[in-house]
C-alpha atoms as a PDB file:
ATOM      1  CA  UNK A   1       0.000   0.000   0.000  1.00  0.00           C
ATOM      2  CA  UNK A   2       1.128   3.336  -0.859  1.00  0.00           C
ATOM      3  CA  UNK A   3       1.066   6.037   2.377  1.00  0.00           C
ATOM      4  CA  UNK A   4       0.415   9.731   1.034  1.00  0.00           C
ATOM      5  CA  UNK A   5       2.519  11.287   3.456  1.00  0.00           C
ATOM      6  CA  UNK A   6       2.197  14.633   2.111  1.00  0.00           C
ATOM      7  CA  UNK A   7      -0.659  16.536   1.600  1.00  0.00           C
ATOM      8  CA  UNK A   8       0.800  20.259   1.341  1.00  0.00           C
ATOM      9  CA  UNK A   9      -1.956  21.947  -1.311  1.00  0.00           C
ATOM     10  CA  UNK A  10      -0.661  25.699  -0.772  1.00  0.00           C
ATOM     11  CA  UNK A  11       2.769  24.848   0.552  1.00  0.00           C
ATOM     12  CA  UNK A  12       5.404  27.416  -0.377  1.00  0.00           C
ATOM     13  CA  UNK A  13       2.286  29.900  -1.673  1.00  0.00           C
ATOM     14  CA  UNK A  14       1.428  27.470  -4.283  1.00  0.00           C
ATOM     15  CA  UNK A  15       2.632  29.001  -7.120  1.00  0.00           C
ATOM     16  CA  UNK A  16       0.408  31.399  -9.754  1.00  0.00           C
ATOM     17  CA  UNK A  17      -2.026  30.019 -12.468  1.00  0.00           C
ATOM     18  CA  UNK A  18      -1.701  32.268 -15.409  1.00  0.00           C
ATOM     19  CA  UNK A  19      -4.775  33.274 -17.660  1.00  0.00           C
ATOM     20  CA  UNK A  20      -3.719  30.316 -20.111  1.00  0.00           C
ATOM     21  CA  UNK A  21      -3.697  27.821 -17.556  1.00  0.00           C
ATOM     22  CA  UNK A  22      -0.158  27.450 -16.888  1.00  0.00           C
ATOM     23  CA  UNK A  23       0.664  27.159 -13.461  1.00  0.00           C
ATOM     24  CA  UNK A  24       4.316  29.377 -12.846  1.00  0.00           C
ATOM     25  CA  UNK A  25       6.576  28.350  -9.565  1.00  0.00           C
ATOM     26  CA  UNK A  26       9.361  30.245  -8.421  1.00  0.00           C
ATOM     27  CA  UNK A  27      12.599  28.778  -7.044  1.00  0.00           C
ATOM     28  CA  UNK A  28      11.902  29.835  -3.569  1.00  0.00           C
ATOM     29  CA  UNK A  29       8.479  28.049  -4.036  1.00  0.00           C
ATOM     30  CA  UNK A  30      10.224  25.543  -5.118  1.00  0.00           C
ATOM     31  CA  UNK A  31      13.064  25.077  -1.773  1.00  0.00           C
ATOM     32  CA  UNK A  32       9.817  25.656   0.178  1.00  0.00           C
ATOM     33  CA  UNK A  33       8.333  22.739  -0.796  1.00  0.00           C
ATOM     34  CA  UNK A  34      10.957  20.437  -0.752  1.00  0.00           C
ATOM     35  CA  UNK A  35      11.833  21.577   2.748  1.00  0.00           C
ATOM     36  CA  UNK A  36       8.056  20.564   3.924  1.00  0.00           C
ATOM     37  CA  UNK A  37       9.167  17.229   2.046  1.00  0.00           C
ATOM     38  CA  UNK A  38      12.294  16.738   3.854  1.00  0.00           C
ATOM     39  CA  UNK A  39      10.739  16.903   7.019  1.00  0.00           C
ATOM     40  CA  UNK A  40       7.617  14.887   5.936  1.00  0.00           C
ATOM     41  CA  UNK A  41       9.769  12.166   5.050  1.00  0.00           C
ATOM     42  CA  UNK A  42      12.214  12.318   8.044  1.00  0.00           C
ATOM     43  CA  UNK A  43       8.808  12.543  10.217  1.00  0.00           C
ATOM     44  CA  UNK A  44       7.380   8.832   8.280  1.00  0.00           C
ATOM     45  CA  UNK A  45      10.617   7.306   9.495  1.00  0.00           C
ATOM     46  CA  UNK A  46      11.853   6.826   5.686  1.00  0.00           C
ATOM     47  CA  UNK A  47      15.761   7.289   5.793  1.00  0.00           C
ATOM     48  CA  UNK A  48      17.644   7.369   2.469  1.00  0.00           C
ATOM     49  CA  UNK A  49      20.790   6.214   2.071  1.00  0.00           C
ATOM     50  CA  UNK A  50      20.708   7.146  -1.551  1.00  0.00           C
ATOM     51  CA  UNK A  51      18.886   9.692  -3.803  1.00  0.00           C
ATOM     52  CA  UNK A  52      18.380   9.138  -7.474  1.00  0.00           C
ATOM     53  CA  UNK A  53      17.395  11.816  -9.602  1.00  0.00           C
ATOM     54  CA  UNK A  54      15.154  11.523 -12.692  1.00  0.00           C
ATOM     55  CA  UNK A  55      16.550  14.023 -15.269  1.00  0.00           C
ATOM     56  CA  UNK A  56      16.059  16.443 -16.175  1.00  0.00           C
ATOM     57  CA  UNK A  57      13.187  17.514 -13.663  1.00  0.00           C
ATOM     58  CA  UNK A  58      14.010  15.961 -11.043  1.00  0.00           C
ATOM     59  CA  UNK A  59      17.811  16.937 -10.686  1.00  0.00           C
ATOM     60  CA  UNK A  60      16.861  20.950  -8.407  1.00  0.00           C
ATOM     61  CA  UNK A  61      14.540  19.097  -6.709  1.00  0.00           C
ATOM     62  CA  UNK A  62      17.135  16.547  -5.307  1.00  0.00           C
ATOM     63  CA  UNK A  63      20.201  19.242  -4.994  1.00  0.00           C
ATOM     64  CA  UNK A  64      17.537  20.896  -3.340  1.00  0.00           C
ATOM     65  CA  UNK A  65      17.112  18.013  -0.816  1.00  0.00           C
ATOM     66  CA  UNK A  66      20.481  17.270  -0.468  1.00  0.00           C
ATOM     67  CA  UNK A  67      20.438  20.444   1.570  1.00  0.00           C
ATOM     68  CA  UNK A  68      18.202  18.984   4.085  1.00  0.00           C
ATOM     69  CA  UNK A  69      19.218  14.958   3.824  1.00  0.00           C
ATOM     70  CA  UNK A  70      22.863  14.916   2.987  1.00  0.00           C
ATOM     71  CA  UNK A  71      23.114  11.572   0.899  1.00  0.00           C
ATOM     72  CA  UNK A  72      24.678  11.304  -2.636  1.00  0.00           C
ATOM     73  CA  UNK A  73      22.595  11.603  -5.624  1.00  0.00           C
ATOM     74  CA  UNK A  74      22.600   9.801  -9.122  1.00  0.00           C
ATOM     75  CA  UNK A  75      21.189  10.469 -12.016  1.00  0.00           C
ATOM     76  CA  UNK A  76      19.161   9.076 -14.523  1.00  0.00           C
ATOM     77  CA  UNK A  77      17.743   9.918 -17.879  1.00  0.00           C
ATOM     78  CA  UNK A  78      14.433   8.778 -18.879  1.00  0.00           C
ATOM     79  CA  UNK A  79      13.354  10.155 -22.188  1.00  0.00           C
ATOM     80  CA  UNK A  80       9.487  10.006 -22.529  1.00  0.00           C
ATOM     81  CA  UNK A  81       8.286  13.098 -24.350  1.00  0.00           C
ATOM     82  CA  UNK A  82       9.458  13.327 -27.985  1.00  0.00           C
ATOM     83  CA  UNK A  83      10.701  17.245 -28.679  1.00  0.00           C
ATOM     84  CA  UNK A  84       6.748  17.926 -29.641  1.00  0.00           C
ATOM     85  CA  UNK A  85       5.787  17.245 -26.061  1.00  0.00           C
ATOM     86  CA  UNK A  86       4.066  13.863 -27.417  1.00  0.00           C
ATOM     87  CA  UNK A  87       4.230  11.405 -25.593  1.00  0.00           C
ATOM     88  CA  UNK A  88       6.566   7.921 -27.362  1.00  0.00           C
ATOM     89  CA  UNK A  89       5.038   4.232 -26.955  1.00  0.00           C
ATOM     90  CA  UNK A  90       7.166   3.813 -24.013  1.00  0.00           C
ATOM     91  CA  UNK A  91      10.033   5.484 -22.202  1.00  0.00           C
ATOM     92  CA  UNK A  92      13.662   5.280 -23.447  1.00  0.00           C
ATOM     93  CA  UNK A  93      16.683   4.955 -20.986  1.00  0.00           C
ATOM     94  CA  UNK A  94      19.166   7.783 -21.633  1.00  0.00           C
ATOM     95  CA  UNK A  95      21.254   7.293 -19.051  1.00  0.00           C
ATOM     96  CA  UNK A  96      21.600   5.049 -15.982  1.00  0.00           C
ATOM     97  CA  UNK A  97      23.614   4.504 -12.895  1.00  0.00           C
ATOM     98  CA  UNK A  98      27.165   3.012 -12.983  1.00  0.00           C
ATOM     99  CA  UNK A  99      27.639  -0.217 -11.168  1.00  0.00           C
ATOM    100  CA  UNK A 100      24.364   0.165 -10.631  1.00  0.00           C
ATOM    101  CA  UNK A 101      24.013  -2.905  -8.266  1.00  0.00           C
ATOM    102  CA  UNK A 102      27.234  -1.792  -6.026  1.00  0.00           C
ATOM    103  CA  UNK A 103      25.801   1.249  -5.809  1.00  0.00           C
ATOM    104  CA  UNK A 104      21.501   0.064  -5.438  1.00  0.00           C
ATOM    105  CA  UNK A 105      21.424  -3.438  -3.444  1.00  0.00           C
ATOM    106  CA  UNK A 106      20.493  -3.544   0.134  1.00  0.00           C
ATOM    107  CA  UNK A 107      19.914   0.487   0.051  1.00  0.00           C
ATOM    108  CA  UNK A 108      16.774   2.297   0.910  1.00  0.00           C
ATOM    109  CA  UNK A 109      16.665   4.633  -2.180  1.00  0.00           C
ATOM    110  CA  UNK A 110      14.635   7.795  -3.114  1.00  0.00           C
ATOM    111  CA  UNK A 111      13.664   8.244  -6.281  1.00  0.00           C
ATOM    112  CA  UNK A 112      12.957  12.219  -6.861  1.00  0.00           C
ATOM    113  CA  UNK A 113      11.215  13.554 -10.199  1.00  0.00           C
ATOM    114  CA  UNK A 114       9.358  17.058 -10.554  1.00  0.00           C
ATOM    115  CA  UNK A 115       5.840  16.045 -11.206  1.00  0.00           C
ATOM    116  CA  UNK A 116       3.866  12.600 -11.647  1.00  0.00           C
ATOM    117  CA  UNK A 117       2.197  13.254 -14.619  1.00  0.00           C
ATOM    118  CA  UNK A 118       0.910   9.686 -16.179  1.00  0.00           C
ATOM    119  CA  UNK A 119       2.737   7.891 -14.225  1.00  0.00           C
ATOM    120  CA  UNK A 120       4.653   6.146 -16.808  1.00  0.00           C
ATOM    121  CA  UNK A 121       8.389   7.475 -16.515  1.00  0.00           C
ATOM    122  CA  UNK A 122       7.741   6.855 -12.491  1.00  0.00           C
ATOM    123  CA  UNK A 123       6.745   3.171 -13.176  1.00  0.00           C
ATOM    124  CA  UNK A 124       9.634   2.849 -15.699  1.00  0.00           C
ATOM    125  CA  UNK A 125      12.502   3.918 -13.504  1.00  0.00           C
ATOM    126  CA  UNK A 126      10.835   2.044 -10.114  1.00  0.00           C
ATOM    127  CA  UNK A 127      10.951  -1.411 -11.718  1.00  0.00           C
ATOM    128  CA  UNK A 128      14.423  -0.439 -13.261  1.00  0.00           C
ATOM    129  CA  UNK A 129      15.674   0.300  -9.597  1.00  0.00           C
ATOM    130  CA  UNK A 130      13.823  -2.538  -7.572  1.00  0.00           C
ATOM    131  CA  UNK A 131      14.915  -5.272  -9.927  1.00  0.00           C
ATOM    132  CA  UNK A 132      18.768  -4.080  -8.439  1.00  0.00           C
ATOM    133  CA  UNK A 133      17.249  -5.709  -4.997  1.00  0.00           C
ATOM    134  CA  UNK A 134      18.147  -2.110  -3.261  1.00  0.00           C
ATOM    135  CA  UNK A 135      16.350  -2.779   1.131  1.00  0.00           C
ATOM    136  CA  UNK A 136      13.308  -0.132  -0.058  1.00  0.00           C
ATOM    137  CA  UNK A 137      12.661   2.257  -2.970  1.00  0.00           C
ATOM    138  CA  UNK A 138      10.134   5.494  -1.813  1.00  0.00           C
ATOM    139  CA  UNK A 139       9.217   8.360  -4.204  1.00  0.00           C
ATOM    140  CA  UNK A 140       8.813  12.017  -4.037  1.00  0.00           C
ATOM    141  CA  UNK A 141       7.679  14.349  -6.380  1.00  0.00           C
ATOM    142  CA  UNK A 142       6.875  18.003  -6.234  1.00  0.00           C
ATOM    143  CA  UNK A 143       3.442  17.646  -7.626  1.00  0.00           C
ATOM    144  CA  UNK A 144       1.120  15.206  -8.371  1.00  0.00           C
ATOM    145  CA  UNK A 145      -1.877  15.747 -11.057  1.00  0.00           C
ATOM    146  CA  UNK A 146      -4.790  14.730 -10.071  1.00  0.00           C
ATOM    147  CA  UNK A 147      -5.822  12.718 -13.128  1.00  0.00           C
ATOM    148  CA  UNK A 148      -6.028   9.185 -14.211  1.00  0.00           C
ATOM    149  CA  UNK A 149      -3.011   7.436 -14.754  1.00  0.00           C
ATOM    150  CA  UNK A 150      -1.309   5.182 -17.522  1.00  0.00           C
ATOM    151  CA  UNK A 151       1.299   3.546 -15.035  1.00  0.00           C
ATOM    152  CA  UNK A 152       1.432   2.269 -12.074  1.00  0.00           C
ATOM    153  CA  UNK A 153       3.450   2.409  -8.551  1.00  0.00           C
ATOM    154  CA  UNK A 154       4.664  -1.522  -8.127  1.00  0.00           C
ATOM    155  CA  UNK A 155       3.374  -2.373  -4.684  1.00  0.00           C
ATOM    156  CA  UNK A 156       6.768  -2.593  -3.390  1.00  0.00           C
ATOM    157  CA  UNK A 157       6.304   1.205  -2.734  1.00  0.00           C
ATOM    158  CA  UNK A 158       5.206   2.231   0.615  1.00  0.00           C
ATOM    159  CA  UNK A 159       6.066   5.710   0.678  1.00  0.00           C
ATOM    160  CA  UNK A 160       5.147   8.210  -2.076  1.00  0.00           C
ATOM    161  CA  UNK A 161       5.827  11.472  -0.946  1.00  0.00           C
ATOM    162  CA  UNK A 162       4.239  14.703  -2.911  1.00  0.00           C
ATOM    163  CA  UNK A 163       4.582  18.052  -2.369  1.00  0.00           C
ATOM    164  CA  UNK A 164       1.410  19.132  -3.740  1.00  0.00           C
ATOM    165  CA  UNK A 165      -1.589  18.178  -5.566  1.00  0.00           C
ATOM    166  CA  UNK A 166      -2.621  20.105  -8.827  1.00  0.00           C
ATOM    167  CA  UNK A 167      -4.808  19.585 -11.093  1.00  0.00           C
ATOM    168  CA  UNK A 168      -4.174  18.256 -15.151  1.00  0.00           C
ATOM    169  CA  UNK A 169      -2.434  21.557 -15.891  1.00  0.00           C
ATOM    170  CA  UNK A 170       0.534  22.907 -17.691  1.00  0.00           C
ATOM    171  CA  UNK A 171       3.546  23.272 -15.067  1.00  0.00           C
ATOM    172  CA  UNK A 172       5.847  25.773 -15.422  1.00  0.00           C
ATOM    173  CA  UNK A 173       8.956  25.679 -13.645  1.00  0.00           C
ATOM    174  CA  UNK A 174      11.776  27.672 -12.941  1.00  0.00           C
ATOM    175  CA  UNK A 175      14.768  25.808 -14.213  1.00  0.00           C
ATOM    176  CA  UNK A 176      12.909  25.811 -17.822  1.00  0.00           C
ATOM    177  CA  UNK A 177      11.846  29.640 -18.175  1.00  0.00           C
ATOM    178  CA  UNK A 178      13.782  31.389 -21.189  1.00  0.00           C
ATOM    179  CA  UNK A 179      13.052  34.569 -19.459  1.00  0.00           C
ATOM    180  CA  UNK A 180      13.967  34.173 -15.515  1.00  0.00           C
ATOM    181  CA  UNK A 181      12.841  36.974 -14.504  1.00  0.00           C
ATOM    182  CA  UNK A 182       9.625  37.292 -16.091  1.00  0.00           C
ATOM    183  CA  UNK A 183       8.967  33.817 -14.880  1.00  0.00           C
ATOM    184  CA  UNK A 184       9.577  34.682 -11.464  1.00  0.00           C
ATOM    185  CA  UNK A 185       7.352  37.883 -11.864  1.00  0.00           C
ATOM    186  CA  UNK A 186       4.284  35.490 -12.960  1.00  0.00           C
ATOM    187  CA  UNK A 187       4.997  33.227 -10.265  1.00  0.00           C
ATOM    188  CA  UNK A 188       4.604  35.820  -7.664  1.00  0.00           C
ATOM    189  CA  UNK A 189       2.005  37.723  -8.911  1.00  0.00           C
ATOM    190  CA  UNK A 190      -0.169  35.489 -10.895  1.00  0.00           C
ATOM    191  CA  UNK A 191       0.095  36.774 -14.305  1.00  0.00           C
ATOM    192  CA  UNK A 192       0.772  34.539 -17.824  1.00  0.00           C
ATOM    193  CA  UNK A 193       3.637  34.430 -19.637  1.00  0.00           C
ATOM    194  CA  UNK A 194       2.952  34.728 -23.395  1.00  0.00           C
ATOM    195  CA  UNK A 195       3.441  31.621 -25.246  1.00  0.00           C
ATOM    196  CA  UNK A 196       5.820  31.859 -28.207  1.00  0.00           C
END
């Protein structure tokens, strides 16, 4: 059974939804949240003795948590979106972690991403990292939309940690914006950025 330790709708200010939709966080929304996470996580008892990043999203969210839980992080690259934003059949491995069983077996391991979207990338890279036989795998994301989903969370996973819940909408995040500073403008004050 998955536990939802973390229920934080409006942690960190929540971000800004923009007229189009698009929902625009700043980076100090962002350090917020994974602070509440930290300390969510640390209050469930889950440990990690490793961190493994989904790139590219999830890669400032687990610097950012390396701040909080000092443990190494490793990175992976799960290619799931074609450069359209379509979604491919399934997910393509990029790049994975060296000595990946020295590294994974007998460890409890968090796996961080930015958002569970379908699900899909999430169930990819958990049955990737349980068939290493690491003690415990647990999740956290900074949002989770609240939508049907295409894949599934093995039910090896007891703890699935989110920052927030959103709805299906269009996530904009810091470490993506062209334009920084508007970005950070929107995300403050709850105006759109212009699509272009």
């Amino acid at each position: 059974m998955v536990s939802k330790e973390s229920s934080a709708a409006g942690r960190a200010g929540a971000g800004s939804e923009a007229e189009s939709g698009k929902y625009y966080l700043s980076y100090a929304q962002i350090h917020e949240t994974v602070k509440g996470l930290a300390a969510e996580m640390t209050a469930a008892g889950f440990d990690p003795e490793v961190i493994v990043a989904i790139g590219t999203g999830g890669f400032i969210p687990a610097r950012i948590l390396k701040t909080f839980v000092n443990r190494p992080i490793y990175a992976v690259g799960i290619s799931y979106y074609g450069v359209d934003n379509v979604p491919m059949a399934t997910p393509q491995t990029i790049q994975w972690i060296d000595e990946v069983e020295k590294k994974l077996k007998g460890k409890r391991v968090l796996l961080v991403d930015e958002v569970d979207d379908s699900r899909v990338t999430l169930e990819y890279c958990l049955r990737e990292l349980l068939s290493h036989q690491p003690a415990e795998v647990a999740v956290m994301v900074l949002h989770n939309k609240d939508k049907e989903k295409r894949g599934r969370l093995p039910s090896a996973i007891r703890h699935y940690f989110v920052g927030q819940q959103t709805g299906d909408r269009w996530i904009c995040y810091p470490w993506d914006a062209d334009e920084i500073e508007a970005h950070e403008q929107r995300a403050r004050a709850g105006g759109g950025i212009a699509s272009g």
